[in-house]
N, C-alpha and C. Protein backbone atom coordinates (compact mmCIF):
# COMPACT_ATOMS: atom_id res chain seq x y z
N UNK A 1 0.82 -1.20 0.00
CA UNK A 1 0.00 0.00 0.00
C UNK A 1 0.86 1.26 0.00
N UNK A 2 0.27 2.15 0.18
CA UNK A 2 0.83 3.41 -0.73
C UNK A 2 1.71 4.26 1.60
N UNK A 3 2.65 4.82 1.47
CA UNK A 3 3.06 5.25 2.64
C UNK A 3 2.29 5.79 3.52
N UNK A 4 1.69 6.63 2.66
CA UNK A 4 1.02 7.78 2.66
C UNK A 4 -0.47 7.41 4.22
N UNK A 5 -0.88 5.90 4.07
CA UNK A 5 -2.00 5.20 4.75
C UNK A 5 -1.22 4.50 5.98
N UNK A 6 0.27 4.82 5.84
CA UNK A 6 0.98 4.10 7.04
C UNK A 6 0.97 4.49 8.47
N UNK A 7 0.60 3.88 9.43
CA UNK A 7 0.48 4.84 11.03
C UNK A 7 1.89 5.60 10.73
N UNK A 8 3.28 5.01 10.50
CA UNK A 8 4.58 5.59 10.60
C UNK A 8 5.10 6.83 9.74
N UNK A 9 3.65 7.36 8.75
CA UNK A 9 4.06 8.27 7.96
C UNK A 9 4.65 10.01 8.57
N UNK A 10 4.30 9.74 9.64
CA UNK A 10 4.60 11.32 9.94
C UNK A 10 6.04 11.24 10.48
N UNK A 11 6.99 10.15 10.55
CA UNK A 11 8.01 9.81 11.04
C UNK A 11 9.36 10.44 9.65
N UNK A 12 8.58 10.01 8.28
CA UNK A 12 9.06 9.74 7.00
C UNK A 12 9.59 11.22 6.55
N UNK A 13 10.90 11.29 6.56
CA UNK A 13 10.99 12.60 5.42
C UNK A 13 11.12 12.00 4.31
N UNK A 14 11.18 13.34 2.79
CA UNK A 14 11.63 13.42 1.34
C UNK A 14 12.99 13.35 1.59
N UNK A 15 13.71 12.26 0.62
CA UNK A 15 15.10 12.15 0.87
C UNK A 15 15.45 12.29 -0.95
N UNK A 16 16.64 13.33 -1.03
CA UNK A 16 17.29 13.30 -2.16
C UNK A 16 18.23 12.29 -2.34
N UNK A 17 18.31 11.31 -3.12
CA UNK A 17 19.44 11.31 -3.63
C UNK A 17 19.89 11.30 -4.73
N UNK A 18 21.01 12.61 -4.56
CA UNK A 18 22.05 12.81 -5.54
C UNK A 18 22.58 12.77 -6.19
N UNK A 19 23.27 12.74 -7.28
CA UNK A 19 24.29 11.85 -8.01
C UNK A 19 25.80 13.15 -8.26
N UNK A 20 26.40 13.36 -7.97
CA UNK A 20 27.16 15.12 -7.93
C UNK A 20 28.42 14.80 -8.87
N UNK A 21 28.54 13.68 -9.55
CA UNK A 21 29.37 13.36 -10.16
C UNK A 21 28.99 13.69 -11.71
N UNK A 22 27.47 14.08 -12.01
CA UNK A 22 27.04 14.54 -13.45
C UNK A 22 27.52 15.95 -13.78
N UNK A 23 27.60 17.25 -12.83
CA UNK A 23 27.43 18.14 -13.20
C UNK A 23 28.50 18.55 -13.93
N UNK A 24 28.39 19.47 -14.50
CA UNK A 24 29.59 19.53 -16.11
C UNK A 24 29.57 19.01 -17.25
N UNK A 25 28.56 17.78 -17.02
CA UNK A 25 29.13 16.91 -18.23
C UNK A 25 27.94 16.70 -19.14
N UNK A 26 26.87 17.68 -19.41
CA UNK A 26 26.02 17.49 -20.02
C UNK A 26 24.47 17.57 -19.80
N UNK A 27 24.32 16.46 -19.22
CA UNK A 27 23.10 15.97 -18.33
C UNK A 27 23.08 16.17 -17.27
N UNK A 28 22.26 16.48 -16.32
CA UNK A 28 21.70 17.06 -15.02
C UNK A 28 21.52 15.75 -14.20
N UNK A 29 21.78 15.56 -13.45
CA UNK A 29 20.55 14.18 -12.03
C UNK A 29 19.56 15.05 -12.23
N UNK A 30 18.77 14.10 -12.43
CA UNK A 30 17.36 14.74 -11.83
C UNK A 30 16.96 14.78 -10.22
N UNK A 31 17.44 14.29 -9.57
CA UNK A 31 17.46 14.24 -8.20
C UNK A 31 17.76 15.95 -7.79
N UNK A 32 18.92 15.88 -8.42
CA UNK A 32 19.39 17.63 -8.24
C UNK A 32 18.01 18.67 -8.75
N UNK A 33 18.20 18.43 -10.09
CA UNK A 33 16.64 19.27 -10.66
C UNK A 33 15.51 19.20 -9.47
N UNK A 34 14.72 18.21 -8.88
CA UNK A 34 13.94 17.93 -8.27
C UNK A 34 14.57 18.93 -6.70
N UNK A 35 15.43 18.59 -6.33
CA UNK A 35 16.02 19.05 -5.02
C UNK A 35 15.97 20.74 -5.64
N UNK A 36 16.60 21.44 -6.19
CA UNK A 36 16.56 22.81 -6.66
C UNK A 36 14.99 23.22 -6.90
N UNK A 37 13.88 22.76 -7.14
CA UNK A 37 12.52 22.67 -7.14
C UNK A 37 11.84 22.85 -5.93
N UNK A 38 12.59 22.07 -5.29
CA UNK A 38 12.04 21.84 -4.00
C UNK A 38 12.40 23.20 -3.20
N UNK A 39 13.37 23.42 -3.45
CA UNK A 39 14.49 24.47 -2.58
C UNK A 39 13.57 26.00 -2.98
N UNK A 40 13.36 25.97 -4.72
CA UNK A 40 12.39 27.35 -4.96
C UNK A 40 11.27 27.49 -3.81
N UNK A 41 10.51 26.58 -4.28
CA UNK A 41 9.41 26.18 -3.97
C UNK A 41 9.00 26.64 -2.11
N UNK A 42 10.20 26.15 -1.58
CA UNK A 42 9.86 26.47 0.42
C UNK A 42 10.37 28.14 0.32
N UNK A 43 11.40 28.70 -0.49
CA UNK A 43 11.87 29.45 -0.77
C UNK A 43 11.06 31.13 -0.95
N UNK A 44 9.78 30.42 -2.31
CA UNK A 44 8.74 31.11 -2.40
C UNK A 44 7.68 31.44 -1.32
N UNK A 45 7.54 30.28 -0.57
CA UNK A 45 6.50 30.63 0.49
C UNK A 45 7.05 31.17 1.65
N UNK A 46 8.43 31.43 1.77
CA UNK A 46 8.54 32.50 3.24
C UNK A 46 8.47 33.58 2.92
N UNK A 47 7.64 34.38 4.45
CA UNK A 47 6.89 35.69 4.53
C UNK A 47 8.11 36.69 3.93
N UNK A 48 9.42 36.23 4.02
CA UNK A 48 10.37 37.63 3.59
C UNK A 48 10.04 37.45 2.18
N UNK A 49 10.02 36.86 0.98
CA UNK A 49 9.82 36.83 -0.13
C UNK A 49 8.68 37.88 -0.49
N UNK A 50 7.85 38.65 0.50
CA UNK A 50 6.42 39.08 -0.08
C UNK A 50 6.60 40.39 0.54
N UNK A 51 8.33 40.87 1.56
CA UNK A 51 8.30 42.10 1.79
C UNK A 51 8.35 43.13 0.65
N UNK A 52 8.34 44.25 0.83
CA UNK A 52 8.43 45.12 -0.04
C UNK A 52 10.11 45.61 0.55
N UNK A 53 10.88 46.02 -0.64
CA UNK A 53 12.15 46.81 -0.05
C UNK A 53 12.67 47.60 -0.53
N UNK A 54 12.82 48.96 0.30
CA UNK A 54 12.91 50.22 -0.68
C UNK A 54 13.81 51.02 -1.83
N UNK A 55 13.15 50.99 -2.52
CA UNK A 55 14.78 51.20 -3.68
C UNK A 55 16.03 51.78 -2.93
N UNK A 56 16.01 52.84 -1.77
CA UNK A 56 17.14 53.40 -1.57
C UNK A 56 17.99 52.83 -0.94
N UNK A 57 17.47 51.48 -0.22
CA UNK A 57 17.75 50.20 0.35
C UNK A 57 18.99 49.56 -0.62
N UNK A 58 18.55 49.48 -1.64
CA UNK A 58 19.03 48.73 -2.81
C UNK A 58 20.10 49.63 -3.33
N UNK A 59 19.82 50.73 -3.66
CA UNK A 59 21.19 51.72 -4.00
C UNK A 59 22.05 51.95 -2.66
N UNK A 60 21.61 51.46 -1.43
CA UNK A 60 22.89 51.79 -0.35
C UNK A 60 23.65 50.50 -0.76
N UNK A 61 22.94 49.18 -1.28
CA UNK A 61 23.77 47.71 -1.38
C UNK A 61 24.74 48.17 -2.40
N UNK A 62 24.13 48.64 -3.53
CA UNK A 62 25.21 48.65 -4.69
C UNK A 62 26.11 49.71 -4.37
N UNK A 63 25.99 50.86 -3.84
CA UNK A 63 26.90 51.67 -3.46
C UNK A 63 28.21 51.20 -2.50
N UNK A 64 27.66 50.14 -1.43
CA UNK A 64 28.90 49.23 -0.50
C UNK A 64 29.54 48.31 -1.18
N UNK A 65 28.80 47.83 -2.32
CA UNK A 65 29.49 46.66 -3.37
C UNK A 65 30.70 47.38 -4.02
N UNK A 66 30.09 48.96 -4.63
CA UNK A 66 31.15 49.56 -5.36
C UNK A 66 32.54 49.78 -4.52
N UNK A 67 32.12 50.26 -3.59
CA UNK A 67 33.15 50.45 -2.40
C UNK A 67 33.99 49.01 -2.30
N UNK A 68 33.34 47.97 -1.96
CA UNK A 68 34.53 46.70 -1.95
C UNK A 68 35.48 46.05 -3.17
N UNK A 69 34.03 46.67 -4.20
CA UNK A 69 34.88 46.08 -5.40
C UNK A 69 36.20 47.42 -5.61
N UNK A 70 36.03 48.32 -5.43
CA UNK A 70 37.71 49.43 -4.96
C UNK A 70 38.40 49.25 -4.06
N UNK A 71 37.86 48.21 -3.39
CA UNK A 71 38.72 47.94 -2.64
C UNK A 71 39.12 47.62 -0.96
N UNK A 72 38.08 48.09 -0.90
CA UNK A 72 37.62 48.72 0.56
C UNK A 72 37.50 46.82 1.49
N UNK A 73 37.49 47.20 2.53
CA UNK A 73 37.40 45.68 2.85
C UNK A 73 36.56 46.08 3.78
N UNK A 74 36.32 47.10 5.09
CA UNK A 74 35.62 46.73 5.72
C UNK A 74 35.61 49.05 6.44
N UNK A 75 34.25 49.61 6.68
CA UNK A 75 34.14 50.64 7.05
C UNK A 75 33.47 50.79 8.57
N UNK A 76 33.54 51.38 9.30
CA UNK A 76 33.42 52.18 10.42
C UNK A 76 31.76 52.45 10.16
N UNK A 77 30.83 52.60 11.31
CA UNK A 77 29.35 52.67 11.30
C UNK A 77 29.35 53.96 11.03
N UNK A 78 30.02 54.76 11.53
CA UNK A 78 29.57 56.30 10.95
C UNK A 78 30.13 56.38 10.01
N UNK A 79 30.92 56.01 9.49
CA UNK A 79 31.38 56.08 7.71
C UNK A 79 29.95 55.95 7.23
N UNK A 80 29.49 54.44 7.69
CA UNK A 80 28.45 54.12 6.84
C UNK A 80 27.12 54.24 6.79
N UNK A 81 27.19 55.33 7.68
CA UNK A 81 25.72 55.94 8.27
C UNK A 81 25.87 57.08 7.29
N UNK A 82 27.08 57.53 7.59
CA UNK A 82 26.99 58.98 6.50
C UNK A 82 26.58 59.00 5.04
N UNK A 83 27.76 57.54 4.51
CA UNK A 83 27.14 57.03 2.69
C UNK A 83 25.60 56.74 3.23
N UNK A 84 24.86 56.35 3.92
CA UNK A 84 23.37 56.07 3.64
C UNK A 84 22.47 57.52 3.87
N UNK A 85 22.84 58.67 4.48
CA UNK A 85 22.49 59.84 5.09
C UNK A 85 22.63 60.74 3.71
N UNK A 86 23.76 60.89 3.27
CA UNK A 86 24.26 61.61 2.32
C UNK A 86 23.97 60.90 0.82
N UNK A 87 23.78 59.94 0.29
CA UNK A 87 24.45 59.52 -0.65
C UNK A 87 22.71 59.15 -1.14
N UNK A 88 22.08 58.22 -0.31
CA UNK A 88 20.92 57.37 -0.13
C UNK A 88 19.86 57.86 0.71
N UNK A 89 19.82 58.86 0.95
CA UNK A 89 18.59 59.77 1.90
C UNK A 89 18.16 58.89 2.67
N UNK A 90 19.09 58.08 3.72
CA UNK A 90 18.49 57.28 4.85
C UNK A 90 19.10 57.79 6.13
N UNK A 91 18.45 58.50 7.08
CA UNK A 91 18.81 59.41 7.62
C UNK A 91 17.92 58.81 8.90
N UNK A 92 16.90 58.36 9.53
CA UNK A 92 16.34 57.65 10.77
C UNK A 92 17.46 56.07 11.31
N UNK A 93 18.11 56.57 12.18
CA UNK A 93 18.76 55.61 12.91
C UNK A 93 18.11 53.96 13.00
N UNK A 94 17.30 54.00 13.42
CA UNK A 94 16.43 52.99 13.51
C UNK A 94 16.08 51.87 12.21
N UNK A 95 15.64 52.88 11.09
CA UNK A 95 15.60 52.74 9.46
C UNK A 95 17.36 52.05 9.21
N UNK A 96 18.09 52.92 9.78
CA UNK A 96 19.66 52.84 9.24
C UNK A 96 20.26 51.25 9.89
N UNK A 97 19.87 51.02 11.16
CA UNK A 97 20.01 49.84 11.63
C UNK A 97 19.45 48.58 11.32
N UNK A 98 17.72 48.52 11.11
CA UNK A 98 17.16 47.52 10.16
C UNK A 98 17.72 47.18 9.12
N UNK A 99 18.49 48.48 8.30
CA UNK A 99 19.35 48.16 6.90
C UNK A 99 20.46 47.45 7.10
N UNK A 100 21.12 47.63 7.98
CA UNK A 100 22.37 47.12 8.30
C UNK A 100 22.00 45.36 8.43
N UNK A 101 20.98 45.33 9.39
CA UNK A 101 20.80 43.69 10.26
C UNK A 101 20.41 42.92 8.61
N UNK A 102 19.47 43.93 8.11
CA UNK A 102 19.35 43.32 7.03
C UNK A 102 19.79 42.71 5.82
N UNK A 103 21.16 43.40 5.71
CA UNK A 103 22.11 43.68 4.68
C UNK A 103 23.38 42.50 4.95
N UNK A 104 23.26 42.26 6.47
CA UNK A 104 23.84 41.21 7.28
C UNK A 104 23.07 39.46 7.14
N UNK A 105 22.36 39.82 7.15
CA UNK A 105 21.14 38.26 7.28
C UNK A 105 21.46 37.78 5.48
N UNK A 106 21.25 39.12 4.70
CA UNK A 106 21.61 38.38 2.98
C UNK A 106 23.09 38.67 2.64
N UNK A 107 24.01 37.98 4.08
CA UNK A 107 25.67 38.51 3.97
C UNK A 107 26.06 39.16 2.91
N UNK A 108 25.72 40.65 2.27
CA UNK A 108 26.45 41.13 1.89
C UNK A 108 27.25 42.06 2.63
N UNK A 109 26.93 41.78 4.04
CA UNK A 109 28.35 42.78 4.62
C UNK A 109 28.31 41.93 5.96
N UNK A 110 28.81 42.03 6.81
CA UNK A 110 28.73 41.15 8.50
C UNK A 110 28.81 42.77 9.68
N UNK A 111 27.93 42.34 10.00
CA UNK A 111 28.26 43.91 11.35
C UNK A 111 26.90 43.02 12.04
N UNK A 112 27.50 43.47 13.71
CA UNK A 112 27.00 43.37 14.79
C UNK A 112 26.65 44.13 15.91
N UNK A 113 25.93 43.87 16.40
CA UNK A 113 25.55 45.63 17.28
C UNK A 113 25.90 45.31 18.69
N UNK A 114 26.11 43.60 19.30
CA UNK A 114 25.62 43.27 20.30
C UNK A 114 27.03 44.28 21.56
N UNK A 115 27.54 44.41 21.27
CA UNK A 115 28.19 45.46 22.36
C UNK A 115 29.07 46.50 20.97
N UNK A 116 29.66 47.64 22.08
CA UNK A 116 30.11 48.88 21.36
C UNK A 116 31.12 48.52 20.48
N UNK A 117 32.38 47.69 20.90
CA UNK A 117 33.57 47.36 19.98
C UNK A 117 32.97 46.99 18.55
N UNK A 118 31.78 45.57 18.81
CA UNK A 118 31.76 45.29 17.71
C UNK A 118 30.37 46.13 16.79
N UNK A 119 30.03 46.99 16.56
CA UNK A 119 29.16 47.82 16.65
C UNK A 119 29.75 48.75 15.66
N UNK A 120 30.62 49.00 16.37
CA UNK A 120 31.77 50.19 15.34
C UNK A 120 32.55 49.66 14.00
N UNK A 121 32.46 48.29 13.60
CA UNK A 121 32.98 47.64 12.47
C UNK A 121 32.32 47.41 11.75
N UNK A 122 31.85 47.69 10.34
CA UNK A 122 31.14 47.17 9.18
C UNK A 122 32.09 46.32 7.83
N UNK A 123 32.23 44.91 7.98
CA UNK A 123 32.69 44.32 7.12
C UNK A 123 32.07 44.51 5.75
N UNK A 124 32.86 44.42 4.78
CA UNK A 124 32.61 44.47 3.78
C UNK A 124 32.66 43.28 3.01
N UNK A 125 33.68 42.65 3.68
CA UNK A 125 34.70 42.06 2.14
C UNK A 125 34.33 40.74 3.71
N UNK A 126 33.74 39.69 3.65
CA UNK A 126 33.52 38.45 4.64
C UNK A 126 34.95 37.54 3.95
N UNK A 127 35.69 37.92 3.19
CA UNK A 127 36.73 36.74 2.74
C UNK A 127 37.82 37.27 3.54
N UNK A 128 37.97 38.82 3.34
CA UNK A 128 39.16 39.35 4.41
C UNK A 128 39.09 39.04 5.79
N UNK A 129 37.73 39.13 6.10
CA UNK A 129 37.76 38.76 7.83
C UNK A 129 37.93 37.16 8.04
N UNK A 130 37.71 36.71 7.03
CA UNK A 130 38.30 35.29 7.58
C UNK A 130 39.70 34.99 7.60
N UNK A 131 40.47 35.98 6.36
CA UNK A 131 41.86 36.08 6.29
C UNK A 131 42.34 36.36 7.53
N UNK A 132 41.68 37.35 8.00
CA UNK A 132 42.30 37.97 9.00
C UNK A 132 42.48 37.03 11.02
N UNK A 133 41.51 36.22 10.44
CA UNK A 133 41.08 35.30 11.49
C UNK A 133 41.91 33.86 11.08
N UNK A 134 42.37 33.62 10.31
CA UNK A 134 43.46 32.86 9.75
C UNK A 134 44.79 33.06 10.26
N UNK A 135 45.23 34.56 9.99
CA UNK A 135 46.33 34.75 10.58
C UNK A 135 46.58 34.20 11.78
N UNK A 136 45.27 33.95 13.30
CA UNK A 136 45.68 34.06 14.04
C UNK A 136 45.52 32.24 14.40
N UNK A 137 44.46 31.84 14.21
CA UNK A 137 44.47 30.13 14.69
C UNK A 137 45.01 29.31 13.48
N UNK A 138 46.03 29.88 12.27
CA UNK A 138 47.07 29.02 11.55
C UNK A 138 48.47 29.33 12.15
N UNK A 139 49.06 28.77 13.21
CA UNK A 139 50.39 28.91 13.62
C UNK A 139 51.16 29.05 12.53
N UNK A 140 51.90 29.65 12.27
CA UNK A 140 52.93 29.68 10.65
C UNK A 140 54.15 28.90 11.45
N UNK A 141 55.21 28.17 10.37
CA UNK A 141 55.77 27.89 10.33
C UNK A 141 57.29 28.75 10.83
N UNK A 142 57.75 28.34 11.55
CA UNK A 142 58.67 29.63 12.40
C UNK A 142 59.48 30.56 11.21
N UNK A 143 59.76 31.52 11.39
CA UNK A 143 60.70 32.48 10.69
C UNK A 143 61.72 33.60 11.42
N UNK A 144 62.99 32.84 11.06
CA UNK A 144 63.94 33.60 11.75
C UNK A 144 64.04 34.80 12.25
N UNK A 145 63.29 35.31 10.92
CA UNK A 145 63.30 36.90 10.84
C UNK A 145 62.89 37.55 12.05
N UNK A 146 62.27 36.40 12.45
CA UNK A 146 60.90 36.98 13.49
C UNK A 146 61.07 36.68 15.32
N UNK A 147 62.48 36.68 15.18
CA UNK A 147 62.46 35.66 16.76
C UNK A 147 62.62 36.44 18.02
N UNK A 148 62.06 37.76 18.01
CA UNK A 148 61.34 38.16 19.27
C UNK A 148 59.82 37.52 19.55
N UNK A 149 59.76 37.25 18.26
CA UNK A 149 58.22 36.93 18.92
C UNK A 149 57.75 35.04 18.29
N UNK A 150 58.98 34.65 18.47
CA UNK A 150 58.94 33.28 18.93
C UNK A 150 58.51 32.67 19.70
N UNK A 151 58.48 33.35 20.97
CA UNK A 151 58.28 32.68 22.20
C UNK A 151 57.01 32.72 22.32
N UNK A 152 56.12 33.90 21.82
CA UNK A 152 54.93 34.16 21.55
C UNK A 152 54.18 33.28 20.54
N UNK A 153 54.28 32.99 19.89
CA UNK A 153 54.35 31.78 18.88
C UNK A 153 54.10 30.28 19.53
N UNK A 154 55.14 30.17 20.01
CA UNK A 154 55.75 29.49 21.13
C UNK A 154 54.40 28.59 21.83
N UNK A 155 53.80 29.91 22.44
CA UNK A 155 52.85 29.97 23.66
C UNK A 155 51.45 29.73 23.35
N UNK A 156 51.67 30.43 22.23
CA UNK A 156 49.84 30.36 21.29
C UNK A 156 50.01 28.47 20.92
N UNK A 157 50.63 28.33 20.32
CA UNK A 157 51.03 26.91 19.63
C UNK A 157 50.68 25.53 20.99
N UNK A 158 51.56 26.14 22.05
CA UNK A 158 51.68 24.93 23.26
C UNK A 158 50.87 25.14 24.47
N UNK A 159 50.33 26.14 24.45
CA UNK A 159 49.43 26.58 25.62
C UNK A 159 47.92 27.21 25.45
N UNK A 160 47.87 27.73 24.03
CA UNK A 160 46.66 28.26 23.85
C UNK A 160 46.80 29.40 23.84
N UNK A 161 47.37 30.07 24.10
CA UNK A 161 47.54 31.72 24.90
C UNK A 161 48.08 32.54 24.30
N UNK A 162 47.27 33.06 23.19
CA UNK A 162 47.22 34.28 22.49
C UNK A 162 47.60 35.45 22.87
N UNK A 163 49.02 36.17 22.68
CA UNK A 163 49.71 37.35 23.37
C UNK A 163 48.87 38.84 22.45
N UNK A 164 48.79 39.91 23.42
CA UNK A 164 48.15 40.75 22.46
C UNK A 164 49.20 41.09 21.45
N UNK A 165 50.28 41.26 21.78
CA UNK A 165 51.71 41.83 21.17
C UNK A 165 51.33 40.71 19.58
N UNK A 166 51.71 39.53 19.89
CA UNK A 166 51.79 38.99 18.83
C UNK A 166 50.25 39.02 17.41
N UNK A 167 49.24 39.36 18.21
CA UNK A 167 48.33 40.06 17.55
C UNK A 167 48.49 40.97 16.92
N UNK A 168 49.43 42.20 17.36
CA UNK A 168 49.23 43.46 17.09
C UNK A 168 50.26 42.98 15.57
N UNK A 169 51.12 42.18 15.64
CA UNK A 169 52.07 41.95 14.30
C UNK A 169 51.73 41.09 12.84
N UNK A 170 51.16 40.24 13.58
CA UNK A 170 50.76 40.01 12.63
C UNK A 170 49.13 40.19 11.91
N UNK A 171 47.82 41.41 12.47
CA UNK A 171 47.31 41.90 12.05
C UNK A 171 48.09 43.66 10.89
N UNK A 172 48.92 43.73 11.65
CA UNK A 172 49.85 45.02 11.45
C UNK A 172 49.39 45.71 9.61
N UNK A 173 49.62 44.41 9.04
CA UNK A 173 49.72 44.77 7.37
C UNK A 173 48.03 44.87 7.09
N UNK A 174 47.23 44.60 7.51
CA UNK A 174 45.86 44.47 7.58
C UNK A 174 45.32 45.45 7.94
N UNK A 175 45.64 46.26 9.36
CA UNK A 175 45.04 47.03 9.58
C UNK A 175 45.42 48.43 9.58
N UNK A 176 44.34 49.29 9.97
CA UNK A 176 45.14 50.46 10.07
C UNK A 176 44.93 51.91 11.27
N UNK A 177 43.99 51.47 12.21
CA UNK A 177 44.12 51.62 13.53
C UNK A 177 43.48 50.78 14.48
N UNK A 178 44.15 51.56 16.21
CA UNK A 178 43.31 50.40 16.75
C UNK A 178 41.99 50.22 17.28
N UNK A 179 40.97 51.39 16.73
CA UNK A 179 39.87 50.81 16.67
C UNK A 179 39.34 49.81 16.52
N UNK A 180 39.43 49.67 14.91
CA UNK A 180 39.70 48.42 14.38
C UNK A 180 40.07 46.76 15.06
N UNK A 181 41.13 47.16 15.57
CA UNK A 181 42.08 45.97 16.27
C UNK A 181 41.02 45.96 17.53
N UNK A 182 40.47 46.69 18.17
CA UNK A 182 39.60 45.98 19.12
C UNK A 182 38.33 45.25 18.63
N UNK A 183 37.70 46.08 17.85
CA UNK A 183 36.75 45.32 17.26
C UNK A 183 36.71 43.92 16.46
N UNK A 184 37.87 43.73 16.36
CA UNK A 184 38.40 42.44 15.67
C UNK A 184 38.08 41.59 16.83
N UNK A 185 39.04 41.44 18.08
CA UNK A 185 39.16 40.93 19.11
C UNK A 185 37.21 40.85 19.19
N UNK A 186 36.69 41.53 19.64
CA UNK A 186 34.87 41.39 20.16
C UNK A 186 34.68 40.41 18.65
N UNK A 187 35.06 40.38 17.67
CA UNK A 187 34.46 39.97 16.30
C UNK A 187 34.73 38.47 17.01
N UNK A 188 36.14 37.72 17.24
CA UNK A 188 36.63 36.77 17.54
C UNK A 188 35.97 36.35 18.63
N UNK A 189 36.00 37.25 19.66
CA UNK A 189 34.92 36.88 21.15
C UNK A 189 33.78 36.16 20.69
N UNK A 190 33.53 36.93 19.91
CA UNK A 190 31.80 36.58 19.24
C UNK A 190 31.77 35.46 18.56
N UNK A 191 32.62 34.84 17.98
CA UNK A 191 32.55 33.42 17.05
C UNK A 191 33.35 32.55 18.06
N UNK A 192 33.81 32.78 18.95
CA UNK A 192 34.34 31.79 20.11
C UNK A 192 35.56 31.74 19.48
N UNK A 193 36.21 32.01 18.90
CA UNK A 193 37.41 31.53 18.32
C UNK A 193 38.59 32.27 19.59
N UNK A 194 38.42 32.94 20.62
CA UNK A 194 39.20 33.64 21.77
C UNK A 194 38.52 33.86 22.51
N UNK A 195 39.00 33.85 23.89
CA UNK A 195 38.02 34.31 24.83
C UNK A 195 39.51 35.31 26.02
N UNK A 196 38.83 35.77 26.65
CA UNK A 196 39.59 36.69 26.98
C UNK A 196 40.35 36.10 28.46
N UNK A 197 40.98 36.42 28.89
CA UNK A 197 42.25 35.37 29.96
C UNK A 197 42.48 36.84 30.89
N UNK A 198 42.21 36.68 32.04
CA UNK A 198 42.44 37.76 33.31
C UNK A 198 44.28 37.89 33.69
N UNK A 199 44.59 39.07 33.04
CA UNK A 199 45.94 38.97 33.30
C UNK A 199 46.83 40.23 34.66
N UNK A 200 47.53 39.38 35.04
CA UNK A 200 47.98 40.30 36.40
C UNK A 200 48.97 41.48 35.83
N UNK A 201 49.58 41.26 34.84
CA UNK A 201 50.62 42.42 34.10
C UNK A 201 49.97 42.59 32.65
């Protein structure tokens, strides 16, 4: 008989399977077709699909795109209050913050409000901040050049214990004040990747 009449049916999900070894070569899985169908389909029926969103909304996105694609990797909230104030006639704080959370949720930028450090950072560029978060939990391979801060190295590597000093060097080429450099640190707080260690000196 058909599942559908089974006491156990409400137990049952839709299961894809796949085949991921077609794509390129011509022909599609239909499994995939069917799964991408499926994906529109739940896609179409959530309530955000039926908001309305305001063009000037849309010219602050392409205006931050232009900015990264020059280069820009990541701006300051009042930088980017001002391009939406000045540039995009979005001028209500409140309005300016919905844009932001919003602009965040369809990652075209990452910013967080939940305390002041990280509040003050508007990513741009989400590939640099992972670069930048690379630098610090990929131990590099030692370099002579570098052997004051070996021991620091050293310490992160065998103990866990992330020196600010050795932070400050090898963010150094990355950044360019320490605003910035704190808000990094709250960025890291915030993804667990550091947590902060009570120090007597």
């Amino acid at each position: 008989g058909s599942l559908r009449t089974k006491p156990y049916k409400s137990h049952l999900y839709d299961v894809f399977v796949v085949d991921n070894t077609m794509s390129g070569h011509g022909s599609e899985c239909q499994e995939v077709v069917r799964l991408r169908q499926e994906v529109l389909s739940v896609s179409k029926a959530l309530p955000q699909m039926k908001e309305a969103i305001p063009i000037k909304w849309l010219k602050y996105e392409k205006d931050l795109q232009a900015m990264k694609e020059a280069g820009k990797k990541w701006i300051g909230r009042d930088a980017a209050k001002t391009v939406a104030s000045e540039a995009c006639d979005i001028t209500d704080d409140q309005e300016f913050q919905t844009l932001l959370t919003f602009l965040h949720d369809k990652r075209i930028l990452i910013h967080f409000s939940d305390t002041p450090e990280l509040d003050k950072l508007v990513v741009l560029d989400p590939q640099w901040l992972i670069d930048v978060f690379k630098e610090v939990i990929t131990v590099r391979p030692y370099n002579p050049e570098e052997k004051k801060f070996e021991a620091l190295w050293d310490k992160l590597e065998n103990d866990g214990i992330l020196d600010e000093k050795l932070l400050e060097r090898v963010w150094a080429p990355l950044l360019d004040h320490k605003e910035t450099f704190e808000s990094l640190i709250a960025m890291m707080e915030k993804f667990s990747l550091v947590c902060s260690w009570p120090s007597s000196d």
